[in-house]
N, C-alpha and C. Protein backbone atom coordinates (compact mmCIF):
# COMPACT_ATOMS: atom_id res chain seq x y z
N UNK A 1 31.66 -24.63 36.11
CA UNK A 1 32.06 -24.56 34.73
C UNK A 1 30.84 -24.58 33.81
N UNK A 2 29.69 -25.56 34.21
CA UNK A 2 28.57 -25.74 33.44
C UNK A 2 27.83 -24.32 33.48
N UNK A 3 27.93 -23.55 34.34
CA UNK A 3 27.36 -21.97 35.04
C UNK A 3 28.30 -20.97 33.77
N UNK A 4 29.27 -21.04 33.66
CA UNK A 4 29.78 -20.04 32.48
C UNK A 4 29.65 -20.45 31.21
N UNK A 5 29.31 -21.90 30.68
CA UNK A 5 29.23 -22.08 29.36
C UNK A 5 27.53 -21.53 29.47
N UNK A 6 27.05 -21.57 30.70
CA UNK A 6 25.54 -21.53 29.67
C UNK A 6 25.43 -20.01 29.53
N UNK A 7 26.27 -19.04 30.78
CA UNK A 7 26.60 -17.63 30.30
C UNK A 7 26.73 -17.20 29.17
N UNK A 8 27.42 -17.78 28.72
CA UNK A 8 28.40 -17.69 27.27
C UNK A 8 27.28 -18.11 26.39
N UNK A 9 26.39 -18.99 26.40
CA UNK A 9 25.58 -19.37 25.48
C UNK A 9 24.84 -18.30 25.52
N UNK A 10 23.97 -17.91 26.45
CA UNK A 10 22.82 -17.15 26.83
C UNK A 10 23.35 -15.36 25.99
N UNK A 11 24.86 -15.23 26.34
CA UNK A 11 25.42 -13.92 25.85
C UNK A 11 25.09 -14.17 24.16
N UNK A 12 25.50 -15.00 23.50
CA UNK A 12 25.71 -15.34 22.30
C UNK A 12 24.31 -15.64 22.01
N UNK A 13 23.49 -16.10 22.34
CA UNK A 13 22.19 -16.31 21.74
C UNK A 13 21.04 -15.20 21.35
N UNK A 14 22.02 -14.18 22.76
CA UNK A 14 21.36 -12.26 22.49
C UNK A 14 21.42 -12.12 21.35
N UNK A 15 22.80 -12.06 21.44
CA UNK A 15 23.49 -10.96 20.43
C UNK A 15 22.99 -11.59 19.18
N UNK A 16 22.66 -12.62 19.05
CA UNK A 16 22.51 -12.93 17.55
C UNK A 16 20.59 -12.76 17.63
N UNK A 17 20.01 -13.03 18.23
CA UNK A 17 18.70 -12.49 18.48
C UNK A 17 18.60 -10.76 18.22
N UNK A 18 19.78 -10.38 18.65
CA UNK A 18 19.49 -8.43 18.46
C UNK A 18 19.51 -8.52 16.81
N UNK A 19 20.88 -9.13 16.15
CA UNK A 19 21.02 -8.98 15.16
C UNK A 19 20.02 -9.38 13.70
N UNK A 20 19.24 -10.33 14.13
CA UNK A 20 18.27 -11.07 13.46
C UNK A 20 16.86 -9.69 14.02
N UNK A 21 16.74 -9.19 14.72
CA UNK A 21 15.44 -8.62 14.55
C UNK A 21 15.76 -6.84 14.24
N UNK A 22 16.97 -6.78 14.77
CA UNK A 22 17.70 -5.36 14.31
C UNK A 22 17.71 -4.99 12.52
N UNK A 23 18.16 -6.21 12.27
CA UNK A 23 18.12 -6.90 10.64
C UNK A 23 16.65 -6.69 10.40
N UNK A 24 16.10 -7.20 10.73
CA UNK A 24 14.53 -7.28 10.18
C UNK A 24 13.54 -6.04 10.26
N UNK A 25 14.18 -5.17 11.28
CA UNK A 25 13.23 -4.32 11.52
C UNK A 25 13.84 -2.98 10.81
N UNK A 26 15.62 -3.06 10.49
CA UNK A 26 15.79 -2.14 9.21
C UNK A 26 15.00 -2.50 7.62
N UNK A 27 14.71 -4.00 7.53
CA UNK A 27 14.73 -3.90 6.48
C UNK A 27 12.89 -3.85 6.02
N UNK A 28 12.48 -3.11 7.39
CA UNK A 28 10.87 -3.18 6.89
C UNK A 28 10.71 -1.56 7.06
N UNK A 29 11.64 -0.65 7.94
CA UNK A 29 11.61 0.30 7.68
C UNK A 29 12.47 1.12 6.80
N UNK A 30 12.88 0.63 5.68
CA UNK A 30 13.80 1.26 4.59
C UNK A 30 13.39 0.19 3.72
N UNK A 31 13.58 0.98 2.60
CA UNK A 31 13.79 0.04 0.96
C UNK A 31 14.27 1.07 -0.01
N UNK A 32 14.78 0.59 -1.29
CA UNK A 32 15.36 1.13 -2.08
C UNK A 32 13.96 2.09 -2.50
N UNK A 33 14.17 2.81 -3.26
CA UNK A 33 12.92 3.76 -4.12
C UNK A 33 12.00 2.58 -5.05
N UNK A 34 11.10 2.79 -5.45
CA UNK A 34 10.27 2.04 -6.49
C UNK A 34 9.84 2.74 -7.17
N UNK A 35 10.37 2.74 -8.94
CA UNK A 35 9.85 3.23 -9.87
C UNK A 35 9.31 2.24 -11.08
N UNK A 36 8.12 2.91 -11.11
CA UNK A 36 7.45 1.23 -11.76
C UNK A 36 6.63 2.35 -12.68
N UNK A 37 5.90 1.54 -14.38
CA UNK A 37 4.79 2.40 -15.03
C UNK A 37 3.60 2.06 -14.57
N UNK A 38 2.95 3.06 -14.75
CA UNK A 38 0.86 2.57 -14.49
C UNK A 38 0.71 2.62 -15.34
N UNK A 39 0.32 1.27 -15.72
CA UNK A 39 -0.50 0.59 -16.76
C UNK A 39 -1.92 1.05 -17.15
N UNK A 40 -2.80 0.78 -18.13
CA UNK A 40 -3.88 1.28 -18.41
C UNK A 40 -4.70 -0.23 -17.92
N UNK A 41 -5.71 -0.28 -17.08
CA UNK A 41 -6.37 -1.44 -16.43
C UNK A 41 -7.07 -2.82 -18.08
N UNK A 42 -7.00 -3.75 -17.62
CA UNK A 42 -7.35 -4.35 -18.67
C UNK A 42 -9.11 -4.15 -18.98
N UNK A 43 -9.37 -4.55 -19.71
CA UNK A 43 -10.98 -4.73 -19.70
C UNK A 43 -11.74 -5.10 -20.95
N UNK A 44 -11.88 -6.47 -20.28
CA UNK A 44 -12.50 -6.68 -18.73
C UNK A 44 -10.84 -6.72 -18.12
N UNK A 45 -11.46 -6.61 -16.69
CA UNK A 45 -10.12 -6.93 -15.95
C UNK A 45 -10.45 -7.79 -15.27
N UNK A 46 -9.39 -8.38 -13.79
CA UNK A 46 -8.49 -7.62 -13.56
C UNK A 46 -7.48 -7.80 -14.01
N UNK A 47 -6.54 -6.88 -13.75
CA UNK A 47 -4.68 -6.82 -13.94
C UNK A 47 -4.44 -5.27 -15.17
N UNK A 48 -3.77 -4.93 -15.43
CA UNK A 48 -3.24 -4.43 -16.32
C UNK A 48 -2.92 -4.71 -17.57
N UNK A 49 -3.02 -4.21 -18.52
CA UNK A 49 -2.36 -4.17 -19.85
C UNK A 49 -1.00 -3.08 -20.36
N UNK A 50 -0.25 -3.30 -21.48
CA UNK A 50 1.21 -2.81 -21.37
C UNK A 50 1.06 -1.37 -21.97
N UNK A 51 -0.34 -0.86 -21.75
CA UNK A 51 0.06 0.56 -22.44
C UNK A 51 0.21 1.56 -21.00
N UNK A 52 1.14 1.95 -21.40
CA UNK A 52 2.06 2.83 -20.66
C UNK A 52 1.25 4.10 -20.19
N UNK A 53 0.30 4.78 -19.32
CA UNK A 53 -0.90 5.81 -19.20
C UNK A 53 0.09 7.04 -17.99
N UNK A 54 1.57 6.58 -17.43
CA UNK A 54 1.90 7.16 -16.45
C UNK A 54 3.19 6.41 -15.22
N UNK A 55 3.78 7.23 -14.49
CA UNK A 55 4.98 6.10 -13.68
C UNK A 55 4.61 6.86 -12.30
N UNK A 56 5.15 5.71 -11.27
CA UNK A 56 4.99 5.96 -10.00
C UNK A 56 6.02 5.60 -9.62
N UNK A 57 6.78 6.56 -8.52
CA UNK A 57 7.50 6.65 -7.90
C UNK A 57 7.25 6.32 -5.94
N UNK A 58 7.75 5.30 -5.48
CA UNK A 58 7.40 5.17 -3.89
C UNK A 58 8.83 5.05 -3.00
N UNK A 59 8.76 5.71 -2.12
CA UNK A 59 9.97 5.89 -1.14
C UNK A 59 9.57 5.62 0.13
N UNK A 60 10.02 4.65 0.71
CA UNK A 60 9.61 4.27 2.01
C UNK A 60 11.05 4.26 3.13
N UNK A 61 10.63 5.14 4.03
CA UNK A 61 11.99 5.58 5.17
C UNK A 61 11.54 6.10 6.43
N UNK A 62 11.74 4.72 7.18
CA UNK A 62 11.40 5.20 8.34
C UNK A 62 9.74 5.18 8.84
N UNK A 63 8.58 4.15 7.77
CA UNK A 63 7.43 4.26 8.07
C UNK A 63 6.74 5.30 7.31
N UNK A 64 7.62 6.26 6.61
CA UNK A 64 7.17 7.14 5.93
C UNK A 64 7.38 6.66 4.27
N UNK A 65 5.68 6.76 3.40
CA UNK A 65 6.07 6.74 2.22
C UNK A 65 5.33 8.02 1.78
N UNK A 66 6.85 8.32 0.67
CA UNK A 66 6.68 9.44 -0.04
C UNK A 66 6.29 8.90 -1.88
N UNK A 67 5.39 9.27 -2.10
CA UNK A 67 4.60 9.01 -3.51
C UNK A 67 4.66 9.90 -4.15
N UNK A 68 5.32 10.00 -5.48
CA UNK A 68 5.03 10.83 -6.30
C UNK A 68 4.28 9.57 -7.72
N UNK A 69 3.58 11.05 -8.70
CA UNK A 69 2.60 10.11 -9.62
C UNK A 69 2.71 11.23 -10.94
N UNK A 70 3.33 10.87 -11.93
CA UNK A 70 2.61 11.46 -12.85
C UNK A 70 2.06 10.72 -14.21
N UNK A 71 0.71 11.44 -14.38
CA UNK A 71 0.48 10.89 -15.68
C UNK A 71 0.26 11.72 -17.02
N UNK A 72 0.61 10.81 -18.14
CA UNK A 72 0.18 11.14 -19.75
C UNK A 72 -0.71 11.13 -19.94
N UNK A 73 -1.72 10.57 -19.12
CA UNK A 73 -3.13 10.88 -19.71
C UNK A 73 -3.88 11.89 -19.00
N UNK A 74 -4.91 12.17 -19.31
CA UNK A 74 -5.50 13.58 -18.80
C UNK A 74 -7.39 12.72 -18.51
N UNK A 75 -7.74 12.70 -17.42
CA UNK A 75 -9.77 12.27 -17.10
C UNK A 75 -9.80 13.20 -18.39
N UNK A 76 -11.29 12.70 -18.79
CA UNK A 76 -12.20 12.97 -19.08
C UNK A 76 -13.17 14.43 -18.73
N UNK A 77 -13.29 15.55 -18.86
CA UNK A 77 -13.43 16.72 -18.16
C UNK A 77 -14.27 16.99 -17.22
N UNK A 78 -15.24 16.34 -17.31
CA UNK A 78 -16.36 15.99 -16.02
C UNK A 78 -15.81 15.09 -14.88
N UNK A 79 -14.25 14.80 -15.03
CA UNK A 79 -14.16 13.62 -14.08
C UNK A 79 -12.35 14.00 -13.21
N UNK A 80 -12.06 13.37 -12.56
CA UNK A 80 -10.67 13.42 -12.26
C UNK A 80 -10.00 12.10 -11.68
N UNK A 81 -8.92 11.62 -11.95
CA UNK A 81 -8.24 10.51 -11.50
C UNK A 81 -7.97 10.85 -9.78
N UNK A 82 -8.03 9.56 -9.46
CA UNK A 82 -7.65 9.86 -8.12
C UNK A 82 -6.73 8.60 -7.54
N UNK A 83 -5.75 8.49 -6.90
CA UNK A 83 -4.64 7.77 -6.97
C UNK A 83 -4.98 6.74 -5.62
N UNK A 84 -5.15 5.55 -5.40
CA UNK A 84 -4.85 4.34 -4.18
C UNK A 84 -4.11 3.38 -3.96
N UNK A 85 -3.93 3.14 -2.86
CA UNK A 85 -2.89 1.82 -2.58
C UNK A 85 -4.25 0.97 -1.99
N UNK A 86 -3.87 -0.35 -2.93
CA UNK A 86 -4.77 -1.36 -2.28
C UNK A 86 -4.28 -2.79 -1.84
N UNK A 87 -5.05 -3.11 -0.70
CA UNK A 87 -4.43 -4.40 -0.26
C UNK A 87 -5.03 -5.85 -0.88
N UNK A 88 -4.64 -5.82 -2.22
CA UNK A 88 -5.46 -6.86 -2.99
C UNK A 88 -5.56 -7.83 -2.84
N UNK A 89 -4.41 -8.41 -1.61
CA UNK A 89 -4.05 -9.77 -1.45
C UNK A 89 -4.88 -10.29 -0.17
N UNK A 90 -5.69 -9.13 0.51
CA UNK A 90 -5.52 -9.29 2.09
C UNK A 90 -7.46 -9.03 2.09
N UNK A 91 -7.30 -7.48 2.75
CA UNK A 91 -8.98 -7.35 2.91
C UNK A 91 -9.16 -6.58 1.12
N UNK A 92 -8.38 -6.65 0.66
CA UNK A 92 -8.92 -5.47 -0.43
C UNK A 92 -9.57 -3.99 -0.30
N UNK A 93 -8.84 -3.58 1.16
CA UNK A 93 -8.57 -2.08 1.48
C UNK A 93 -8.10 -1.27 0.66
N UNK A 94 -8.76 -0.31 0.03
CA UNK A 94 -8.69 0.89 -0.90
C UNK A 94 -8.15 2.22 -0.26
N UNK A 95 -7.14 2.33 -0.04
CA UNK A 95 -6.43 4.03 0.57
C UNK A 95 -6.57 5.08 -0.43
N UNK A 96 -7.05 5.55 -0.16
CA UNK A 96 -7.23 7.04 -1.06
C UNK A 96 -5.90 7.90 -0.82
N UNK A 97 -5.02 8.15 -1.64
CA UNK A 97 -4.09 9.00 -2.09
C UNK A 97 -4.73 10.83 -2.00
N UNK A 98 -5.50 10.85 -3.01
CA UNK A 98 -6.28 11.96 -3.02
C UNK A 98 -5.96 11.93 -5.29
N UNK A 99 -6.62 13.18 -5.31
CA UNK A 99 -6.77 13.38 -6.76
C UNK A 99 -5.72 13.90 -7.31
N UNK A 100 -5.37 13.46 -8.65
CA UNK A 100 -4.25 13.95 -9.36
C UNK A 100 -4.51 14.71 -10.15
N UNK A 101 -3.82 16.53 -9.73
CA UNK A 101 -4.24 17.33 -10.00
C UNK A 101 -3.36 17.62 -10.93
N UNK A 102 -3.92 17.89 -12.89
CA UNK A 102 -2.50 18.67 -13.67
C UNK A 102 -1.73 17.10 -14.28
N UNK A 103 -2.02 16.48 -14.00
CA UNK A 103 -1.78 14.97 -14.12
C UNK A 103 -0.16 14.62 -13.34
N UNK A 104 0.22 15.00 -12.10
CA UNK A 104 0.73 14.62 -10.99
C UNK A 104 0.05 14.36 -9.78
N UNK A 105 0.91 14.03 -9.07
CA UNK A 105 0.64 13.96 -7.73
C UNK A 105 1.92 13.76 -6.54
N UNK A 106 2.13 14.52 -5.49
CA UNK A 106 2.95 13.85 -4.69
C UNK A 106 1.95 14.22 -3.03
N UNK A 107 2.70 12.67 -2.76
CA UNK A 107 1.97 13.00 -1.00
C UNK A 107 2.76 12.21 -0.13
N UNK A 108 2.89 12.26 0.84
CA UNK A 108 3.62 11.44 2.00
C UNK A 108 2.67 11.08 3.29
N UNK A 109 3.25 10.06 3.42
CA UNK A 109 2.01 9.21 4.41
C UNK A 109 2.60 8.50 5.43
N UNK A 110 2.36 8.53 6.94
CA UNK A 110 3.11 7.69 7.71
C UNK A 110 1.98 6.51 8.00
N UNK A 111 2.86 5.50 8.01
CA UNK A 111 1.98 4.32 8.43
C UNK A 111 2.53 3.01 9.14
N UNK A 112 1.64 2.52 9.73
CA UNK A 112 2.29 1.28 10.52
C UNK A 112 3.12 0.55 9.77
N UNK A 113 2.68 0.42 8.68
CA UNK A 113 3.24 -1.01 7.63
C UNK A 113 2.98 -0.67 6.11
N UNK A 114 3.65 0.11 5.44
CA UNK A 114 3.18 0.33 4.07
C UNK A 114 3.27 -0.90 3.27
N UNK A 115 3.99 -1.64 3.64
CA UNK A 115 4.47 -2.59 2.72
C UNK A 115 3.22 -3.69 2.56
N UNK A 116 1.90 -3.55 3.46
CA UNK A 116 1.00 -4.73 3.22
C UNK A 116 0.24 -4.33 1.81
N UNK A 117 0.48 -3.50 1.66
CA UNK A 117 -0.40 -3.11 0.19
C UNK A 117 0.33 -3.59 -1.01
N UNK A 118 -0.28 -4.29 -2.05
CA UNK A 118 0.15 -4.74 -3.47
C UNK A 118 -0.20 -4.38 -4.63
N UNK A 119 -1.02 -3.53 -4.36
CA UNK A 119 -1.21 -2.58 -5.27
C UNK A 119 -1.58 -1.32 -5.36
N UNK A 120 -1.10 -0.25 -6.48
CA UNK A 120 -1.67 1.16 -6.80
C UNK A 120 -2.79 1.08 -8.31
N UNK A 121 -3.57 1.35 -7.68
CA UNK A 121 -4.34 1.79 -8.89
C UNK A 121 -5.15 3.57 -8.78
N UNK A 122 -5.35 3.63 -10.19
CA UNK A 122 -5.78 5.20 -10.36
C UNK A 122 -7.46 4.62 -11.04
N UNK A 123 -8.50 5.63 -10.54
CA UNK A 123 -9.73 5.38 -10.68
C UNK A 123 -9.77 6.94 -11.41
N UNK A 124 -10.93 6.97 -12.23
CA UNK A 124 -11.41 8.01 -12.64
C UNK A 124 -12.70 8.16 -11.85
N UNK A 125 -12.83 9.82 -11.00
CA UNK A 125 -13.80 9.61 -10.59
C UNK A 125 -14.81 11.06 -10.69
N UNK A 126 -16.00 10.87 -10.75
CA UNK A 126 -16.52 12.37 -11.19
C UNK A 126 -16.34 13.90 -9.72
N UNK A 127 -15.83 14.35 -10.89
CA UNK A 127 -15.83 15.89 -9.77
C UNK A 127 -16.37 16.23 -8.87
N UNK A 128 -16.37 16.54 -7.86
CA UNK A 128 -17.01 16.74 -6.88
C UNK A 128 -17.61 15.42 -6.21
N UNK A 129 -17.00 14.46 -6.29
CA UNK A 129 -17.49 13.31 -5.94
C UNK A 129 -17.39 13.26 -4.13
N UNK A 130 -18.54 12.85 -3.65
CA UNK A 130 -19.01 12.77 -2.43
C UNK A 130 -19.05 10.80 -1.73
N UNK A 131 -18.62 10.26 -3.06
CA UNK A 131 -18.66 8.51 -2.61
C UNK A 131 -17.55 8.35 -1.95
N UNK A 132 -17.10 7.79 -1.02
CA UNK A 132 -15.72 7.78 -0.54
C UNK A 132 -15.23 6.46 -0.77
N UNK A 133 -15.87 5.78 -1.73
CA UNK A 133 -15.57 4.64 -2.40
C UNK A 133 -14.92 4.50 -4.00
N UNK A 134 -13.79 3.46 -4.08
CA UNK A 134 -13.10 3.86 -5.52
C UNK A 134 -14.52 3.00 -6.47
N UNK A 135 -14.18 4.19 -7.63
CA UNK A 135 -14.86 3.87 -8.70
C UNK A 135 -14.35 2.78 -9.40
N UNK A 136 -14.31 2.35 -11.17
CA UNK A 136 -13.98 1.09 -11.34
C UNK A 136 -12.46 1.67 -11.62
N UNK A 137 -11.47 0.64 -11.77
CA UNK A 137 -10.09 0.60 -11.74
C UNK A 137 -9.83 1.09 -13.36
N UNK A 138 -9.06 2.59 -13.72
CA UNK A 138 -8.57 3.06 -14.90
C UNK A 138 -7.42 2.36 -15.43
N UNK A 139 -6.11 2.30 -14.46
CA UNK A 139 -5.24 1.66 -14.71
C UNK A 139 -4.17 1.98 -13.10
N UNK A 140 -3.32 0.98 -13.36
CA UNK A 140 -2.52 0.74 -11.94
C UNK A 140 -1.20 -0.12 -12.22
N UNK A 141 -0.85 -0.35 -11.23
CA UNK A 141 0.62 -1.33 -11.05
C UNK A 141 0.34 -2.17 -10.07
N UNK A 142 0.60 -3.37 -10.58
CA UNK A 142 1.13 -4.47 -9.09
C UNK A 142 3.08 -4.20 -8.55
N UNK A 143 2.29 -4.04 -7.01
CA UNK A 143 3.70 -3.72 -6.33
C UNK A 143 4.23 -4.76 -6.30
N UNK A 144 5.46 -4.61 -6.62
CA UNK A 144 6.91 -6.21 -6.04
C UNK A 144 7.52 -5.59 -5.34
N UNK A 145 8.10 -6.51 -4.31
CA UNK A 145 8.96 -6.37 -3.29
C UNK A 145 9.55 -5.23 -2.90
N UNK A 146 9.81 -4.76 -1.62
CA UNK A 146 9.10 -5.63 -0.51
C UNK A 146 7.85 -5.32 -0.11
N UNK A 147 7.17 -4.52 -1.11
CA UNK A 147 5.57 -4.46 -1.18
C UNK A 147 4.87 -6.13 -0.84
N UNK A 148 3.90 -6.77 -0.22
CA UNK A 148 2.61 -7.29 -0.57
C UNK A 148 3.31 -8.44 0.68
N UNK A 149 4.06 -7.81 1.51
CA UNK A 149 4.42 -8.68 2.92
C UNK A 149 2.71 -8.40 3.96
């Protein structure tokens, strides 16, 4: 008798183990859309200030995020914005998006874990630029949830 209750336990302790990581592992590969504004960077900084320079759009499904970006403001003509996700909280890893051409942008990106990044910021950076390092921060958004896991 002691041989089928611990069956019964062992069955029941699965199933709720599937459900708890089945649970967890939909909810790191899906999230609702994120539409948030990019702010114009403070400065001095860091963080943002409330003038409105542009909105970002992020879709994450399946490991895949799809980014779209557009902005109201236009670089400087010698220069061009160029769009990143950074992990501000962690190593302060800078992902390069690529440049926002026309003042949009869309790109899609597969990745292990999008969600470790907490922030987007847009850099202005000069044309033809050969640094593969972001310049200083123009303006950006801090990501919320379930961004900055």
């Amino acid at each position: 008798m002691s041989t089928k209750k611990f069956s019964l336990f062992g069955i029941l302790f699965s199933a709720l183990l599937m459900v708890i990581v089945t649970s967890t592992t939909l909810s790191i590969t899906q999230a609702e859309p994120v539409v948030m504004d990019i702010n114009k960077a403070l400065d001095p900084g860091p963080g943002f200030g409330e003038e409105k320079i542009g909105t970002l759009t992020m879709d994450v499904q399946n490991r895949t995020i799809d980014i779209s970006v557009n902005m109201t403001e236009m670089p400087k003509p010698d220069k061009v914005f160029e769009a990143w996700l950074v992990d501000a909280d962690g190593s302060n890893y800078k992902l390069s998006l690529g440049a926002i051409e026309a003042g949009s942008l869309k790109t899609s990106e597969h990745m292990i874990n999008p969600y470790t990044y907490t922030e987007f910021i847009i850099t202005e950076e000069p044309k033809d630029d050969v640094d593969p390092n972001a310049a200083g921060t123009y303006g950006g958004a801090e990501l919320s949830t379930p961004f900055g896991r």
